[in-house]
Protein backbone atom coordinates (compact mmCIF):
# COMPACT_ATOMS: atom_id res chain seq x y z
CA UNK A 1 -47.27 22.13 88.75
CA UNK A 2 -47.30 22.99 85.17
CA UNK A 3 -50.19 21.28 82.68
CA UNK A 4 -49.20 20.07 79.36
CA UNK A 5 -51.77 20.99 76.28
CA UNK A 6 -50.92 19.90 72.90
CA UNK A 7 -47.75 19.99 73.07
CA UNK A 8 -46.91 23.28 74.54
CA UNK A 9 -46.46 23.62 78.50
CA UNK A 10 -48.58 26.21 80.22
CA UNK A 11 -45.51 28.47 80.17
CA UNK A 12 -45.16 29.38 76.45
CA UNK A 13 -42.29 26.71 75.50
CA UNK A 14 -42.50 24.06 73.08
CA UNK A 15 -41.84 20.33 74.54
CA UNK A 16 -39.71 17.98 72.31
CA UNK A 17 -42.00 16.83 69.63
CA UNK A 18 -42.44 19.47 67.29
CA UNK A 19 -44.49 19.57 63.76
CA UNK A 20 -41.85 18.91 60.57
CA UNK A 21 -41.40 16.54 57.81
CA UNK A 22 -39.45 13.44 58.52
CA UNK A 23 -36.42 11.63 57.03
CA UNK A 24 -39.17 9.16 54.60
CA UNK A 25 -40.84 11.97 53.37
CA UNK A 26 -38.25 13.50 52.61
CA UNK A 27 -36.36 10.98 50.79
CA UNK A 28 -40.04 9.87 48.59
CA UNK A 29 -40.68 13.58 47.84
CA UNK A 30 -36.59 13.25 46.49
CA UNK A 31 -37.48 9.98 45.02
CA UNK A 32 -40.52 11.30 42.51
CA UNK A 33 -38.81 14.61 41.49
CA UNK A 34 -35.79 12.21 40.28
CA UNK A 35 -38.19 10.41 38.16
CA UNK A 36 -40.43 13.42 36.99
CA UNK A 37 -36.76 14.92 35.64
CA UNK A 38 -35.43 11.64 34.15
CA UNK A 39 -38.58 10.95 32.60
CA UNK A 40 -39.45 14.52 31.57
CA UNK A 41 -36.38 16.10 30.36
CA UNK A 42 -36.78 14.27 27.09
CA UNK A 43 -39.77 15.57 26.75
CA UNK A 44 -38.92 19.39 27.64
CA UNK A 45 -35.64 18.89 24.97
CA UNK A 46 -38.36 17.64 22.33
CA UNK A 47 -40.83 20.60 23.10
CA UNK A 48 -38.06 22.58 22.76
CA UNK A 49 -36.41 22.38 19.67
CA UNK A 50 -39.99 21.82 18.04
CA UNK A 51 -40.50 25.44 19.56
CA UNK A 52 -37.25 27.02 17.85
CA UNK A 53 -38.42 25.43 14.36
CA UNK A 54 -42.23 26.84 14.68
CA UNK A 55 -41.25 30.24 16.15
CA UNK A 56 -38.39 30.75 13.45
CA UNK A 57 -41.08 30.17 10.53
CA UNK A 58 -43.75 32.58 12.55
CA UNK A 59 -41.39 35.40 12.45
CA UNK A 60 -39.80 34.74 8.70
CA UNK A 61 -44.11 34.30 7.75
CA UNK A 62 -44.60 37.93 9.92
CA UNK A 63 -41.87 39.69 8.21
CA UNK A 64 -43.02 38.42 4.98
CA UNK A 65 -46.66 39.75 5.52
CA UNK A 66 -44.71 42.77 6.91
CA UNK A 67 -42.86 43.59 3.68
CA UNK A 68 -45.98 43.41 1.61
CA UNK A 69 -48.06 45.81 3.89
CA UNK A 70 -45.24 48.15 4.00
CA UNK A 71 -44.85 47.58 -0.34
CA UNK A 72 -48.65 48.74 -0.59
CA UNK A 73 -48.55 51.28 2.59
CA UNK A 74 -45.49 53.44 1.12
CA UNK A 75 -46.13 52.39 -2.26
CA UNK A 76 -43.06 51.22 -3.03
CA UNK A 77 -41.19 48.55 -3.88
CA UNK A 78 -39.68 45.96 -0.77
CA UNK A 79 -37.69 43.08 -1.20
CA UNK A 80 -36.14 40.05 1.06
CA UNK A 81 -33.58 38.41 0.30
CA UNK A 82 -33.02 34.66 1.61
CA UNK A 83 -30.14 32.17 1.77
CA UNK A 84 -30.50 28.83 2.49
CA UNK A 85 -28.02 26.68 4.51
CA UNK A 86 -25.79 26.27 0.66
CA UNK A 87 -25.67 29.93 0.22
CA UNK A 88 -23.22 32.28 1.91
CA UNK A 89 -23.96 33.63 4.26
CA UNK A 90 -26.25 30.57 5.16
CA UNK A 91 -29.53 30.41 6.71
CA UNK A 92 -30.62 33.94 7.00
CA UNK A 93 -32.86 36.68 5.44
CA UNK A 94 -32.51 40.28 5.04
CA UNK A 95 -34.49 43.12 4.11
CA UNK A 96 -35.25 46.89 4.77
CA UNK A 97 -37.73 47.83 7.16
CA UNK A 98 -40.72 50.47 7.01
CA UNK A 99 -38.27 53.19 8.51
CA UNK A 100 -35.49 51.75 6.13
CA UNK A 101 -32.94 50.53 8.52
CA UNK A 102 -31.42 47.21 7.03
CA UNK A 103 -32.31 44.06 8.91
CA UNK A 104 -30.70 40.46 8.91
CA UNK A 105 -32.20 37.37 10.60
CA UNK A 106 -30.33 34.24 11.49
CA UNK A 107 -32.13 31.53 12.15
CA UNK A 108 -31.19 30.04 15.44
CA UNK A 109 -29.56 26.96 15.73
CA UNK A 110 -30.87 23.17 14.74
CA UNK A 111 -33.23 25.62 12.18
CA UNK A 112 -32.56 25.64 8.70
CA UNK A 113 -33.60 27.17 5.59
CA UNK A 114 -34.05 24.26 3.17
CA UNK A 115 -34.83 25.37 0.15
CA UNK A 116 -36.04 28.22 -2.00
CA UNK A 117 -37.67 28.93 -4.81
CA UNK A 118 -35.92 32.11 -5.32
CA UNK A 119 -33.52 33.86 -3.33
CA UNK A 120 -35.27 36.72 -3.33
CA UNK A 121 -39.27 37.65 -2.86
CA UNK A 122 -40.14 41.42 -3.83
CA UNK A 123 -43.69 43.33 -3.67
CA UNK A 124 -44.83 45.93 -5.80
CA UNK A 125 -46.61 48.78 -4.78
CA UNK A 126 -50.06 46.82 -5.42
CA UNK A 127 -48.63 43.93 -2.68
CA UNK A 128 -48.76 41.82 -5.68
CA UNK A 129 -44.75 39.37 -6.52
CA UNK A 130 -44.82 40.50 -10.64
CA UNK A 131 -43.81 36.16 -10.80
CA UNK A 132 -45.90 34.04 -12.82
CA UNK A 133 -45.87 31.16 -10.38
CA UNK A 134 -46.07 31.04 -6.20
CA UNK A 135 -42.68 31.90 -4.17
CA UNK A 136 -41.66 28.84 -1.33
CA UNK A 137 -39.20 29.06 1.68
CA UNK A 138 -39.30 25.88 3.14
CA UNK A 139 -37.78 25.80 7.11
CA UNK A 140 -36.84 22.54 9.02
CA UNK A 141 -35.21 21.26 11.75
CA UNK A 142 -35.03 17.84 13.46
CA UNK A 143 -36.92 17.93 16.64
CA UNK A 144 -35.67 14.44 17.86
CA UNK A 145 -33.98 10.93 16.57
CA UNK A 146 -37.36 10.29 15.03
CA UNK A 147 -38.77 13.13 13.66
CA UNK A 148 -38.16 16.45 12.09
CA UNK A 149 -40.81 19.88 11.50
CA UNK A 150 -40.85 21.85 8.31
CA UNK A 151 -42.70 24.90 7.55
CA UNK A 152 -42.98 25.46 4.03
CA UNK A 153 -44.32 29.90 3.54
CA UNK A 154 -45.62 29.66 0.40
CA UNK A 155 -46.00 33.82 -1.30
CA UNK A 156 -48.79 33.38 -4.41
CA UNK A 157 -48.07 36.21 -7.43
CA UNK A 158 -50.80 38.50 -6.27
CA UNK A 159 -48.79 38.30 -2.82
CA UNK A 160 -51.02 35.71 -0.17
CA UNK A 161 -48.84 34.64 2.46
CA UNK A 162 -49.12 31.38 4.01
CA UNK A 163 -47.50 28.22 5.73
CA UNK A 164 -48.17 24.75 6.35
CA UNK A 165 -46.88 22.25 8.89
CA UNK A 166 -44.96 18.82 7.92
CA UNK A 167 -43.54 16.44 9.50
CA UNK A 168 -40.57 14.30 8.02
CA UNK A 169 -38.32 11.60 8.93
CA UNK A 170 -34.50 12.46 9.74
């Protein structure tokens, strides 16, 4: 006669009942990833395009600071040119790089380059603009129904690079 211990006969083989997840579990484990996605998918789309805006005005900022260095490094003279969504071509900025190849940026979609002060921004070979008054690129894009981020990269005569953050209604 063959003894029984948790679950499993004396002989090696599994009896009926067997560890696993059952048809409720199932269907509640279903029933909160439905509302994690129809609840957080907003969200995500929001992150998202607030993402696009802020990395599109960190790499037009790096390649500004990027052109100076490379003005004072080779001591010579480097200049961008920028378009803003009126130009043509619109929203995009081009320049030479440190080992002179030409480069053109678009910015990716729902980003756009509002305004700017001057479509172009050259450094001498002292890193310095040769303008009078401060150089602006400002870059927006709206992030939901609700609101909208701009960047404003602000380049001062003796050739400081910044941004600031804004917020705006669409």
């Amino acid at each position: 006669m063959k003894r029984k211990k948790r679950g499993i006969m004396e002989s090696g083989r599994r009896t009926a009942r067997q560890a696993g997840y059952s048809l409720p579990e199932l269907l509640a484990v279903i029933a909160i990833m439905g509302i994690i996605v129809v609840f957080g998918g907003p969200a995500l789309q929001t992150a998202l395009r607030a993402y696009r805006v802020r990395s599109m005005a960190d790499m037009l900022t790096t390649d500004i600071r990027a052109l100076r260095y490379d003005a004072v490094t080779n001591r010579a003279t480097r200049t961008m040119t920028v378009n803003d969504r009126n130009a043509s071509p619109a929203n995009q900025y081009s320049f030479t790089n440190s080992k002179g190849k030409p480069v053109t940026i678009h910015m990716e979609q729902d980003v756009d380059i509002d305004t700017t002060s001057d479509s172009s921004i050259s450094f001498g070979i002292n890193g310095a603009t040769g303008s009078t008054s401060s150089l602006s690129v400002s870059i927006s894009g709206q992030v939901n129904t609700t609101r909208g981020d701009r960047y404003t990269i602000t380049v001062t005569p003796t050739g400081t690079v910044s941004a600031a953050y804004t917020q705006y209604t669409p």
